[in-house]
N, C-alpha and C. Protein backbone atom coordinates (compact mmCIF):
# COMPACT_ATOMS: atom_id res chain seq x y z
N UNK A 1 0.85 -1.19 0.00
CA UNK A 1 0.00 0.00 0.00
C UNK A 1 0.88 1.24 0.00
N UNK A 2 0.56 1.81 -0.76
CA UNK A 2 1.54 3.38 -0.65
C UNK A 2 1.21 4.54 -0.25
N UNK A 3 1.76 5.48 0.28
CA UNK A 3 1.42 6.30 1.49
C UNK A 3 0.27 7.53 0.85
N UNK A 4 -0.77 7.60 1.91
CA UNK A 4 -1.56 8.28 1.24
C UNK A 4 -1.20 9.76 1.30
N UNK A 5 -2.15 10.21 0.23
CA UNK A 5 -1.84 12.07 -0.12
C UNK A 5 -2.96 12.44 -0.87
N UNK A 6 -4.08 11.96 -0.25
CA UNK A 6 -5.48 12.46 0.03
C UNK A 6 -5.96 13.62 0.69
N UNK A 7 -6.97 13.81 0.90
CA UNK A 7 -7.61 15.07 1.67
C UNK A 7 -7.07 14.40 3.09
N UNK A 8 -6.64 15.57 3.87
CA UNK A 8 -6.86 15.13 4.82
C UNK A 8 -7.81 14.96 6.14
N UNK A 9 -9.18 15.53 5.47
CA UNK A 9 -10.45 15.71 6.31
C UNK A 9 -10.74 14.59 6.64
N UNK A 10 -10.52 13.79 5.02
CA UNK A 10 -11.25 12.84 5.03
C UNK A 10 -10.79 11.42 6.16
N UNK A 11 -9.27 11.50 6.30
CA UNK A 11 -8.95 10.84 7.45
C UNK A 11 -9.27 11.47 8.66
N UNK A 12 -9.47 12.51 8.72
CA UNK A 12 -9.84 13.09 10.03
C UNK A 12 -11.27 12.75 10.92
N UNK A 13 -12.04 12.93 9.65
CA UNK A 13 -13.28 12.32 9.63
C UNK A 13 -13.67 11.17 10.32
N UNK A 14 -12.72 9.98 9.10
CA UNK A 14 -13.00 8.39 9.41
C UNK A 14 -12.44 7.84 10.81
N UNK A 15 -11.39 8.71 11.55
CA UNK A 15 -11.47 8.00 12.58
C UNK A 15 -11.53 8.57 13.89
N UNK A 16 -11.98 10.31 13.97
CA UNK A 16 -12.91 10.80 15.16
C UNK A 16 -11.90 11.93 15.57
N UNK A 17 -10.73 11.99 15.09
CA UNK A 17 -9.93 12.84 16.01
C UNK A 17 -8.52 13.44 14.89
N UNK A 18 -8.07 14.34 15.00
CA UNK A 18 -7.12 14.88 14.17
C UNK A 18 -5.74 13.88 14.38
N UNK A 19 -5.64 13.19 13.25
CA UNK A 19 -4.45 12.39 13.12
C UNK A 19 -3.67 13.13 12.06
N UNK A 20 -3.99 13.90 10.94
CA UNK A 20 -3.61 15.05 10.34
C UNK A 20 -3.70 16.55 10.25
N UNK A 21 -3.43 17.42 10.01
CA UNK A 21 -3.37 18.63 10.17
C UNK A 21 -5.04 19.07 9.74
N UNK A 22 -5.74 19.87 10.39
CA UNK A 22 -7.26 19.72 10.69
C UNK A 22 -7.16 21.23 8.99
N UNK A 23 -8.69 20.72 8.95
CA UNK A 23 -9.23 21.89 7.59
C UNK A 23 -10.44 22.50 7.84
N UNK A 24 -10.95 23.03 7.17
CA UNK A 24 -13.03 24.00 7.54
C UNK A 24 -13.06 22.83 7.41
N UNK A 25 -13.08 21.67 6.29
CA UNK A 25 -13.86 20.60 5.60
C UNK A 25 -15.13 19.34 7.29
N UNK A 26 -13.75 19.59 8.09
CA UNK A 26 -14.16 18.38 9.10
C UNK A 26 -15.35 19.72 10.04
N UNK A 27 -15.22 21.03 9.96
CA UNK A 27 -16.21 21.48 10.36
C UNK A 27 -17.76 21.37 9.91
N UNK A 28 -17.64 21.67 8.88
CA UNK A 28 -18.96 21.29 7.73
C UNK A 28 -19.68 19.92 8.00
N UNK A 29 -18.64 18.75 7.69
CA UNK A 29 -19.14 17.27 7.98
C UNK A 29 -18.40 16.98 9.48
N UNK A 30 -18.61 16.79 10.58
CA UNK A 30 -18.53 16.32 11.39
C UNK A 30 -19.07 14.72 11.98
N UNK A 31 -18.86 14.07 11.05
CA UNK A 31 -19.19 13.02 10.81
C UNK A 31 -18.11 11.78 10.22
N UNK A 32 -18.11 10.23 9.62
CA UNK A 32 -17.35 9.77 9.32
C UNK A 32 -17.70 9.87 7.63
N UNK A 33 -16.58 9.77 6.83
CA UNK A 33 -17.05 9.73 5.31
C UNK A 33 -17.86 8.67 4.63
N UNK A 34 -18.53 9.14 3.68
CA UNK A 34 -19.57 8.43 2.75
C UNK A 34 -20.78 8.39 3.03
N UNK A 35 -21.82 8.10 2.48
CA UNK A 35 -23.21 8.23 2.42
C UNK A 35 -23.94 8.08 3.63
N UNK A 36 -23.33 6.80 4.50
CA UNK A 36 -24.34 6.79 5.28
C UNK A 36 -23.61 7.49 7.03
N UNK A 37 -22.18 8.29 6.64
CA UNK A 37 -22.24 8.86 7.62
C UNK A 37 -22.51 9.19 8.73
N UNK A 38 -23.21 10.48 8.13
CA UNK A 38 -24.45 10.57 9.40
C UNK A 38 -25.20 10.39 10.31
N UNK A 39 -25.57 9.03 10.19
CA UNK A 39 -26.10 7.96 10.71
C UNK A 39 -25.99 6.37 10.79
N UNK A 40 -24.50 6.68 10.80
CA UNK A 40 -23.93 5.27 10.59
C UNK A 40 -23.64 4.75 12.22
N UNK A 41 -24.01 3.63 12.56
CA UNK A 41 -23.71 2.93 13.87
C UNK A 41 -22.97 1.89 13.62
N UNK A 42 -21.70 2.00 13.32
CA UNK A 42 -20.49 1.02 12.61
C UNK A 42 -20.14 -0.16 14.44
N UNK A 43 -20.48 -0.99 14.40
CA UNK A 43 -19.94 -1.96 15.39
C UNK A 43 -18.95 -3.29 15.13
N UNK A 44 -17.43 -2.99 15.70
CA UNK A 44 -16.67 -3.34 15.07
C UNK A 44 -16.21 -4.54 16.07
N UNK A 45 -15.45 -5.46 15.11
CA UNK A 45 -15.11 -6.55 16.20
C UNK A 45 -13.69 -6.20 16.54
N UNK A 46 -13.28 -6.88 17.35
CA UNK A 46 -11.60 -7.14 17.83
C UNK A 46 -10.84 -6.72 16.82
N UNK A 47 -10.73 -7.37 15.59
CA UNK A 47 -9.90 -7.38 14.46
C UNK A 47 -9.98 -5.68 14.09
N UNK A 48 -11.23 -5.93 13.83
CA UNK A 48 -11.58 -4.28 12.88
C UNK A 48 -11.14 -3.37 14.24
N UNK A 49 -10.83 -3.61 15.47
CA UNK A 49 -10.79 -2.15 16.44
C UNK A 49 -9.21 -2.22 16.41
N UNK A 50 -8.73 -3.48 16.40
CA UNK A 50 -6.97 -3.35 16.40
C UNK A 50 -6.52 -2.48 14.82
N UNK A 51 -7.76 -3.21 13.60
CA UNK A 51 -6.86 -2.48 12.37
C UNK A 51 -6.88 -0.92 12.36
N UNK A 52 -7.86 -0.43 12.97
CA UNK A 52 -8.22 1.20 13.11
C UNK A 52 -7.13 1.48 13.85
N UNK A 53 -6.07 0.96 14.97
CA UNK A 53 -5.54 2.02 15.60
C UNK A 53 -4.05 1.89 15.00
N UNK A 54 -3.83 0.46 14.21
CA UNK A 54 -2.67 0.93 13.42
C UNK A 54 -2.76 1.58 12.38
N UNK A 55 -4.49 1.57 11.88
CA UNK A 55 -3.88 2.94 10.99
C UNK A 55 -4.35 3.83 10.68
N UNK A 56 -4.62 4.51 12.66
CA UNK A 56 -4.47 5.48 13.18
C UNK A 56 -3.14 6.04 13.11
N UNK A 57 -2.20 5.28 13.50
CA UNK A 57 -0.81 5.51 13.71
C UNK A 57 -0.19 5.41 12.95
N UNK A 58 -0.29 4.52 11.91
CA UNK A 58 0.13 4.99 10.47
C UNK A 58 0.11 5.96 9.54
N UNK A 59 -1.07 6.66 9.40
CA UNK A 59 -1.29 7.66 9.40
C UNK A 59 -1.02 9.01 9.44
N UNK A 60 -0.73 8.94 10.72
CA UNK A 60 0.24 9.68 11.86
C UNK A 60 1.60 10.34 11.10
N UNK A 61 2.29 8.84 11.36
CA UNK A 61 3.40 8.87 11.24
C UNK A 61 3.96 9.21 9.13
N UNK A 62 2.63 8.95 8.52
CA UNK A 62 2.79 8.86 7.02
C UNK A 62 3.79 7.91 6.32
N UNK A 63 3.28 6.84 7.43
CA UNK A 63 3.89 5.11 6.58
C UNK A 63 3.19 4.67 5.66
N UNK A 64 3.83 4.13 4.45
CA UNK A 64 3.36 2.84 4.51
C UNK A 64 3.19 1.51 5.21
N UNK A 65 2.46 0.68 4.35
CA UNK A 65 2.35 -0.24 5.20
C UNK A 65 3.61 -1.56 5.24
N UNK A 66 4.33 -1.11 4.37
CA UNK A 66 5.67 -2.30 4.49
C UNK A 66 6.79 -1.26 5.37
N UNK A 67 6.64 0.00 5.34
CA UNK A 67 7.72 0.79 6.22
C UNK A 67 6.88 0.34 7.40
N UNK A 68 5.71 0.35 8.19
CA UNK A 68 5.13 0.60 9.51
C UNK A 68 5.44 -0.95 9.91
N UNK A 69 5.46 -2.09 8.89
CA UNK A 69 5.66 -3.60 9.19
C UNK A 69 7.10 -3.83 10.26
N UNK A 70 7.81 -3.14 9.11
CA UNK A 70 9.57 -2.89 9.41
C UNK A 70 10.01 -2.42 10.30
N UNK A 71 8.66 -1.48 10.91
CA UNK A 71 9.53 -1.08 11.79
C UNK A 71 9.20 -1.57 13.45
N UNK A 72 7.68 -2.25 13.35
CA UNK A 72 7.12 -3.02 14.24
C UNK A 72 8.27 -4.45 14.52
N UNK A 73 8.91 -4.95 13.52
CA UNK A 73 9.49 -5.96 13.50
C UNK A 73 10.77 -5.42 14.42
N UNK A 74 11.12 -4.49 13.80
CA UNK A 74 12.38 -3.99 14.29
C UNK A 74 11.91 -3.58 15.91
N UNK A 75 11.43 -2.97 16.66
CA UNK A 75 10.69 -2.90 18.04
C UNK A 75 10.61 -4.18 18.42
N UNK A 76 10.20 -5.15 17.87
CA UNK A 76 10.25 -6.46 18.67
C UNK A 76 11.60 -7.00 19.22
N UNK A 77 12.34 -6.76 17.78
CA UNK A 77 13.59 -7.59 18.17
C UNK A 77 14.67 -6.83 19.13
N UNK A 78 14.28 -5.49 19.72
CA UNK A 78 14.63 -4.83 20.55
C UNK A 78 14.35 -5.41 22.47
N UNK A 79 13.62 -6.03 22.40
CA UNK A 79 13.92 -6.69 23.47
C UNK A 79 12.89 -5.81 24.18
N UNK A 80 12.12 -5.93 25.74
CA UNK A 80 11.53 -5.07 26.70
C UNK A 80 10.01 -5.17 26.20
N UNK A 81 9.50 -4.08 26.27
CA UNK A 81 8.18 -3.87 25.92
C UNK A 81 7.78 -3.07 24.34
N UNK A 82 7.02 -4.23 23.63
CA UNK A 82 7.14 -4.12 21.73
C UNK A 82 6.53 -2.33 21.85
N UNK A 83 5.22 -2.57 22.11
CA UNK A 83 4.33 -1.22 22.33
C UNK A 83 5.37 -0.40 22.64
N UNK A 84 6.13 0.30 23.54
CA UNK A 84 6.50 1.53 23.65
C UNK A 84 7.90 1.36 22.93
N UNK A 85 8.41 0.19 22.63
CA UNK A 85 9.99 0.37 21.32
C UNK A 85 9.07 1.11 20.19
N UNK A 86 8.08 0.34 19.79
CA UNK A 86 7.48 0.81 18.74
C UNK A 86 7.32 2.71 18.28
N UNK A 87 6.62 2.63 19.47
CA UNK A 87 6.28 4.36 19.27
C UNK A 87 7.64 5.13 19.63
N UNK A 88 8.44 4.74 20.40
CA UNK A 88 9.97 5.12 20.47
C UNK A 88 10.48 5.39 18.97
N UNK A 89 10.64 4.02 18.64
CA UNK A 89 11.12 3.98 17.18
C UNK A 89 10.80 5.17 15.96
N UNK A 90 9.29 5.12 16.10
CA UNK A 90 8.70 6.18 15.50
C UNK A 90 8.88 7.72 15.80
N UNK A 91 8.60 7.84 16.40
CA UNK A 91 9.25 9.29 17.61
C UNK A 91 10.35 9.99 16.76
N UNK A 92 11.70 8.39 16.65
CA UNK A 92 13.20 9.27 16.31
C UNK A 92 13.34 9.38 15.45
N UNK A 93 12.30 8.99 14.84
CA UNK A 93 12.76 9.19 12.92
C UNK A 93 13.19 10.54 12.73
N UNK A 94 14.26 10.76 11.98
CA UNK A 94 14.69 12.06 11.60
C UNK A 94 13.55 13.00 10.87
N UNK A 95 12.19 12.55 10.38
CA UNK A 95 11.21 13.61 9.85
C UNK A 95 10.45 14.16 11.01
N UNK A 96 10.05 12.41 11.70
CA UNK A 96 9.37 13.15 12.77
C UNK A 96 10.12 13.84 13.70
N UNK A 97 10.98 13.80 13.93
CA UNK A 97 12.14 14.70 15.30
C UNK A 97 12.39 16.28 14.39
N UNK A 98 12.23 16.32 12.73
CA UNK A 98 12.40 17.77 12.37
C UNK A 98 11.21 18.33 12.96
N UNK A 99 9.96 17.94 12.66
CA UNK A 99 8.54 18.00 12.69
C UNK A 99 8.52 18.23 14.21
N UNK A 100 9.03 18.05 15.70
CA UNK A 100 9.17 18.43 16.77
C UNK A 100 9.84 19.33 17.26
N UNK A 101 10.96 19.67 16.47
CA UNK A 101 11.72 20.22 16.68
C UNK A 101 10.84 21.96 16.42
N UNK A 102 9.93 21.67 15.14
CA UNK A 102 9.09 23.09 15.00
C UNK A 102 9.38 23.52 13.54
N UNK A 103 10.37 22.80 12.33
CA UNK A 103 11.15 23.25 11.36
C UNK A 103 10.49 22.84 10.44
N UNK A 104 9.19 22.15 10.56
CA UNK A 104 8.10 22.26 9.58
C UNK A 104 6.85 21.77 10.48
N UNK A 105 5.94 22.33 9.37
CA UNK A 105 4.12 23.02 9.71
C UNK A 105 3.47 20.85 9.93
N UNK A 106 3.90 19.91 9.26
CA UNK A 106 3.53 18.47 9.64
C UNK A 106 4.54 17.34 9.10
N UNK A 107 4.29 16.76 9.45
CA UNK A 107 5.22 15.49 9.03
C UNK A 107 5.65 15.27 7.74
N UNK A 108 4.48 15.23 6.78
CA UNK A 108 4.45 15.11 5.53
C UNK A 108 5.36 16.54 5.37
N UNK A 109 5.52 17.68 5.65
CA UNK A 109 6.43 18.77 5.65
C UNK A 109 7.45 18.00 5.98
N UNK A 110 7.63 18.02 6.80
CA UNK A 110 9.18 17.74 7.60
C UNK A 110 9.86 16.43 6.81
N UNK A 111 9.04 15.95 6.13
CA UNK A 111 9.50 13.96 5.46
C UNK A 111 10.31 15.18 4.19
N UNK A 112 9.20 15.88 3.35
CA UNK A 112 10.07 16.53 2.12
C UNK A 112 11.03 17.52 2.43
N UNK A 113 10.90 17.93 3.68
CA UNK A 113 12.13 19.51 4.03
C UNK A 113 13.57 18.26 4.10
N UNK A 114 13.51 16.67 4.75
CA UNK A 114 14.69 16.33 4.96
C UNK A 114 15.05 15.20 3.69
N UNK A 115 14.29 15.20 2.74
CA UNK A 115 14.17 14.64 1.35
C UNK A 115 14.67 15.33 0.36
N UNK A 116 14.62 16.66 0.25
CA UNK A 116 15.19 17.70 -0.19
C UNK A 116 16.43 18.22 0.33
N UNK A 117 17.23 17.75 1.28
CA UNK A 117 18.80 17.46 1.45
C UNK A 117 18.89 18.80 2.64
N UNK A 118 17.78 19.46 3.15
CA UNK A 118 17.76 20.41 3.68
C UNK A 118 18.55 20.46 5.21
N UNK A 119 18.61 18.89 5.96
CA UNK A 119 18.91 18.73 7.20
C UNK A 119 20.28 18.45 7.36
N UNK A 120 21.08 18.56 8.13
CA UNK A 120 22.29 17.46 8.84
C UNK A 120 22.05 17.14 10.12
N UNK A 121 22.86 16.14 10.00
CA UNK A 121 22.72 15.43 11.41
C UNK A 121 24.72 15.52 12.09
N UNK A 122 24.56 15.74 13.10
CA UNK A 122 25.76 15.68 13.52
C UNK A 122 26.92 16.32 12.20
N UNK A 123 26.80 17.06 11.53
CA UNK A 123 27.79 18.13 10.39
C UNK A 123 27.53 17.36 9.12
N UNK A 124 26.92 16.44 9.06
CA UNK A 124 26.39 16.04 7.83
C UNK A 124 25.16 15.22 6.99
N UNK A 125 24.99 15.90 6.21
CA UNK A 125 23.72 15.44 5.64
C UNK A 125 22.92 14.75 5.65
N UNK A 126 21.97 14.75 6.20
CA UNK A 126 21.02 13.21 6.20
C UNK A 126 19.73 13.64 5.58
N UNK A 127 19.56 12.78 3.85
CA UNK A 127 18.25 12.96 3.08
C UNK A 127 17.44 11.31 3.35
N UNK A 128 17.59 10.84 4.51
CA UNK A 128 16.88 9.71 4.65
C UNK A 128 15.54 10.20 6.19
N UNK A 129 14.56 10.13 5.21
CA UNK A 129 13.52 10.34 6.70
C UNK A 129 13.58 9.55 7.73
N UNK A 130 14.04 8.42 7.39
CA UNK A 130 13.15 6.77 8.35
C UNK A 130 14.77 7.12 9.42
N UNK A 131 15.72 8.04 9.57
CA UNK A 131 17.17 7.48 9.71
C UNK A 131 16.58 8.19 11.13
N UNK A 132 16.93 7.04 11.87
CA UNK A 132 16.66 7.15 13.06
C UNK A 132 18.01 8.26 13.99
N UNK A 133 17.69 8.82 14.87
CA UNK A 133 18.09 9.96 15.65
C UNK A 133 18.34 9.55 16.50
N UNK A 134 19.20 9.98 17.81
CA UNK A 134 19.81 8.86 19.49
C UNK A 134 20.24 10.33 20.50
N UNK A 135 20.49 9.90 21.83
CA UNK A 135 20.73 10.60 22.28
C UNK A 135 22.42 11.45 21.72
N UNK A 136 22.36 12.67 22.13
CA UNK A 136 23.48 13.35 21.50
C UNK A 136 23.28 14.05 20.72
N UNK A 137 22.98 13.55 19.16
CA UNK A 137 22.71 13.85 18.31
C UNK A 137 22.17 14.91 17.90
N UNK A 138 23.32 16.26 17.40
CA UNK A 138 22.71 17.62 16.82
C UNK A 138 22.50 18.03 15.13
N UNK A 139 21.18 18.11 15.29
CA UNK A 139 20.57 18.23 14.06
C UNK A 139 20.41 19.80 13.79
N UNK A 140 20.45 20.28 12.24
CA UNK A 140 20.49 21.54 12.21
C UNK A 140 20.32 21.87 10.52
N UNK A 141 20.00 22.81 10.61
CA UNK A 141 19.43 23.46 8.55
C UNK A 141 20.29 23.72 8.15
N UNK A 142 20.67 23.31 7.12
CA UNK A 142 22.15 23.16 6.22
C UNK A 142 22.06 25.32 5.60
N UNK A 143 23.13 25.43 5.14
CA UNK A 143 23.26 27.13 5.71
C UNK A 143 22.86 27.92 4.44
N UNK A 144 22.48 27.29 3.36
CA UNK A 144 21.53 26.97 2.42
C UNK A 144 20.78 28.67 2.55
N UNK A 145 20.67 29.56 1.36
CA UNK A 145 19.44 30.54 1.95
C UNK A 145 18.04 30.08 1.74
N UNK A 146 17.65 28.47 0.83
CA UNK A 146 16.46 28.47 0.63
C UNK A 146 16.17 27.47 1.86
N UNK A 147 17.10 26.59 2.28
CA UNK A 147 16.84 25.87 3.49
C UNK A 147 16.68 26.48 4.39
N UNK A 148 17.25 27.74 4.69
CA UNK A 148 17.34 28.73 6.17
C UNK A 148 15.66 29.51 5.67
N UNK A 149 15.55 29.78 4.68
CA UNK A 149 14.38 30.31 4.49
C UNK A 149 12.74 29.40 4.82
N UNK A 150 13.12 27.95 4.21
CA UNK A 150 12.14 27.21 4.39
C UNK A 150 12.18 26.87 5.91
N UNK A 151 13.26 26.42 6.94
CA UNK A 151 13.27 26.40 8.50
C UNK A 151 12.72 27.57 9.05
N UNK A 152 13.00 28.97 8.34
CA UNK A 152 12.53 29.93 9.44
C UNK A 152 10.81 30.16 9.25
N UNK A 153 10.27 29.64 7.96
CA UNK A 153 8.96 29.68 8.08
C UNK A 153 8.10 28.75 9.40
N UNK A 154 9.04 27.96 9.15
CA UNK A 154 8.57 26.83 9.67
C UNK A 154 8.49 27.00 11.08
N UNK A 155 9.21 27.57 11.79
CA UNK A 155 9.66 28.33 13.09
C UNK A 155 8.48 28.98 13.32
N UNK A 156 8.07 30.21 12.68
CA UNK A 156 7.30 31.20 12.61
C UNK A 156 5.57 30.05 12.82
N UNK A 157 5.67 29.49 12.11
CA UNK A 157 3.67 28.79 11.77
C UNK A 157 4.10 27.80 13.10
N UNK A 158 5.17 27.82 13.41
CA UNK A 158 4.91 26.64 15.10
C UNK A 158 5.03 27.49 16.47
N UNK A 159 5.20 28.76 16.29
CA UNK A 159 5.91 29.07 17.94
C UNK A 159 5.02 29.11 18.52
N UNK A 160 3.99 28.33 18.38
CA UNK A 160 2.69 28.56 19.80
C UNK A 160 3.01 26.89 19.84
N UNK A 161 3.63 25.94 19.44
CA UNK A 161 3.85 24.58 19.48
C UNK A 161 5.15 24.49 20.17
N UNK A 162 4.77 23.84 21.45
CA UNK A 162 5.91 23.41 22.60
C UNK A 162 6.76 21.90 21.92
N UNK A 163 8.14 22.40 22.10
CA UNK A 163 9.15 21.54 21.71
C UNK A 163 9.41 20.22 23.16
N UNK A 164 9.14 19.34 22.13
CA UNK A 164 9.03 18.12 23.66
C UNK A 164 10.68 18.58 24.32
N UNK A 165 10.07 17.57 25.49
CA UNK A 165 11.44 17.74 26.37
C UNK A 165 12.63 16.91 26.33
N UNK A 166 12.33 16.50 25.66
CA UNK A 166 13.53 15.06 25.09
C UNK A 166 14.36 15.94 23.84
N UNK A 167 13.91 17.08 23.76
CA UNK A 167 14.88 17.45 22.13
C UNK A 167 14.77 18.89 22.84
N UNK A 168 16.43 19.88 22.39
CA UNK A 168 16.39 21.02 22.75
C UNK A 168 16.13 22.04 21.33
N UNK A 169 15.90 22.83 21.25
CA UNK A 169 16.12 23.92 20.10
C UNK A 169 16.33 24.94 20.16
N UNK A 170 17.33 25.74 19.15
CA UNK A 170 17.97 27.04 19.44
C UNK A 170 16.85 27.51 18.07
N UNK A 171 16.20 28.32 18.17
CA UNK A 171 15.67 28.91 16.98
C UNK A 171 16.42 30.11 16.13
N UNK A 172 17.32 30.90 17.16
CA UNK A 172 17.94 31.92 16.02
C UNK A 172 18.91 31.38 15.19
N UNK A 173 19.38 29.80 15.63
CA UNK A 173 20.03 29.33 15.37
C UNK A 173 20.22 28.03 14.07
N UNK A 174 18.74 28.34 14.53
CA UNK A 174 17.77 26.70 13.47
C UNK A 174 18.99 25.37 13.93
N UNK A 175 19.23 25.72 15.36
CA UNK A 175 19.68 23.87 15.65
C UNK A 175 19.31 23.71 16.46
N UNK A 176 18.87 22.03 16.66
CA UNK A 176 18.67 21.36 17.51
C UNK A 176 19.30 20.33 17.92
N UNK A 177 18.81 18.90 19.16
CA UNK A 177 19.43 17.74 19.87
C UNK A 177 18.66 17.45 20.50
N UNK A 178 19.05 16.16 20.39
CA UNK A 178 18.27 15.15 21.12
C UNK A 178 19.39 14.84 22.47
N UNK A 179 18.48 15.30 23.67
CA UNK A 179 18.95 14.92 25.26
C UNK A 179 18.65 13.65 25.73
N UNK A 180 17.81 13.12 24.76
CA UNK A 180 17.04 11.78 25.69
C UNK A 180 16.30 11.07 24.42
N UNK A 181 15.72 9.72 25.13
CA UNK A 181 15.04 9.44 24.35
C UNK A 181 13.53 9.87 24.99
N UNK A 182 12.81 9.97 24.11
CA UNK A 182 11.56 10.04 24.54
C UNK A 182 11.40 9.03 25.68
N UNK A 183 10.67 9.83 26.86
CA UNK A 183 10.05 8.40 27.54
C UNK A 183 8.49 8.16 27.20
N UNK A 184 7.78 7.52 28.10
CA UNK A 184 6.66 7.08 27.55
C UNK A 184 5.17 8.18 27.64
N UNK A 185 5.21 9.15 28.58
CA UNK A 185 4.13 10.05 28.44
C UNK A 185 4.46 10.61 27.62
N UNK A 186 5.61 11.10 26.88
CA UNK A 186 5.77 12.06 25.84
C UNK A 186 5.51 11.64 24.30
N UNK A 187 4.78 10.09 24.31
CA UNK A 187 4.67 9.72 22.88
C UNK A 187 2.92 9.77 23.02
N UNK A 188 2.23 9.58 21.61
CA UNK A 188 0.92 9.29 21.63
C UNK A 188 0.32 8.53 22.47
N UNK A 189 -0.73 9.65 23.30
CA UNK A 189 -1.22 9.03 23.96
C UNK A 189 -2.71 8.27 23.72
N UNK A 190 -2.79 8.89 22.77
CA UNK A 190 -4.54 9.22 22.25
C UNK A 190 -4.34 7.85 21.02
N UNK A 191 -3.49 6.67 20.93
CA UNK A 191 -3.29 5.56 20.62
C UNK A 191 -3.19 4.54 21.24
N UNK A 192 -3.63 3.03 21.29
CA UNK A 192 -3.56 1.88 22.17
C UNK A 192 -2.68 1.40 21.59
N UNK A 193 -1.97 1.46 21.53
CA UNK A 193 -0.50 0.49 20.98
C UNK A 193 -0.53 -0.79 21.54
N UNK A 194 -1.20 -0.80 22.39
CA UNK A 194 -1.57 -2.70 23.04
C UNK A 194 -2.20 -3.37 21.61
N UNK A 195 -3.03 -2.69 21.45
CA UNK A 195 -4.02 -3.37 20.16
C UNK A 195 -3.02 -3.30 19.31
N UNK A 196 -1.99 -2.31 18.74
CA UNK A 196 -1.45 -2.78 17.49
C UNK A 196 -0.43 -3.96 17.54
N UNK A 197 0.03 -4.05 18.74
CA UNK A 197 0.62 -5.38 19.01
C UNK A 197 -0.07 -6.65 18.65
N UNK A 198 -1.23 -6.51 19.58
CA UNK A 198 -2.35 -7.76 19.40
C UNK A 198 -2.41 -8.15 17.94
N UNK A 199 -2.85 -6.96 17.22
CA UNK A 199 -3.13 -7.25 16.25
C UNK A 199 -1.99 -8.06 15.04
N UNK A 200 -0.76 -7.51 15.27
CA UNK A 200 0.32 -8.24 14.37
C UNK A 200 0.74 -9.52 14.95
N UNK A 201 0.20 -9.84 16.01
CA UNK A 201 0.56 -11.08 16.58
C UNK A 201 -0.31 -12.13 16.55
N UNK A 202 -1.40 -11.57 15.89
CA UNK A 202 -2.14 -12.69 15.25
C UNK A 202 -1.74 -14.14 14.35
């Protein structure tokens, strides 16, 4: 399945709560999409409530579904508890950690600002989104005037958006680091990651 780049109401819609950046559209219909909407009393079993919250979180994160497989696999073989490696895992991705950091407006931003060669990691370049981030690690906008231009927008449409506490940021500076790893209140909470376990362990 390949990553969607649809409306994003319409996911907003189908599963009750802003998993993408919100539009008027979900004001208008406040409801789930298609005809019977409105008045739809959808009652779902086990299966169907585990597949909704992975891809809830898929979603989220703007996986596919062989990247979100890969990386569930990879959380397992990490040893401890799958559920919170998982959302860990996800967390450090270098798009989502730009996307926290404040250096773009959503994920799907932040996946093309570090696709477009715009980031380094530790003094050099990293155009891989999925490339996972660790403690230490200073990330920063290559000195670029269209990269410094595209970070400082990005600055500007977030400063009412608090930078987690696991990552620091200098904004006049457009750099950041990771102090920590995320711990566990600081990842999605408004996800059961129990169920997405359940569910791949079928």
């Amino acid at each position: 399945m390949s990553r969607y780049t649809g409306p994003t109401a319409k996911i907003n819609r189908r599963f009750g709560q802003n998993i993408l950046p919100t539009c008027k559209a979900e004001e208008r219909k406040p409801y789930i999409p298609g005809q019977h909407g409105p008045t739809s009393r959808r009652k779902l079993s086990e299966y169907g409530t585990g597949l909704i919250e992975k891809q809830k979180l898929r979603f989220m994160y703007g996986l596919n579904e062989r990247q979100f497989r890969i990386t569930f696999e990879r959380a397992k073989a990490l040893g401890g508890i799958a559920g919170e490696n998982f959302l860990r895992l996800l967390e450090t991705r270098l798009d989502n950690t730009v996307y926290r950091l404040g250096l773009a407006r959503s994920r799907a931003a932040a996946r093309q600002f570090v696709g477009h060669g715009h980031v380094k990691v530790n003094g050099k370049c990293v155009n891989i989104a999925s490339y996972t981030v660790k403690p230490g690690d200073e990330i920063e906008v290559r000195e670029r005037t269209s990269s410094k231009q595209l970070a400082t927008r990005g600055v500007e449409e977030n400063q009412y958006r608090s930078v987690p506490a696991w990552l620091s940021m200098a904004n006049d500076s457009l750099k950041g680091a990771v102090t920590r790893q995320p711990a566990k209140e600081e990842m999605p909470a408004d996800i059961n990651v129990q169920l997405i376990v359940e569910f791949y362990s079928r």
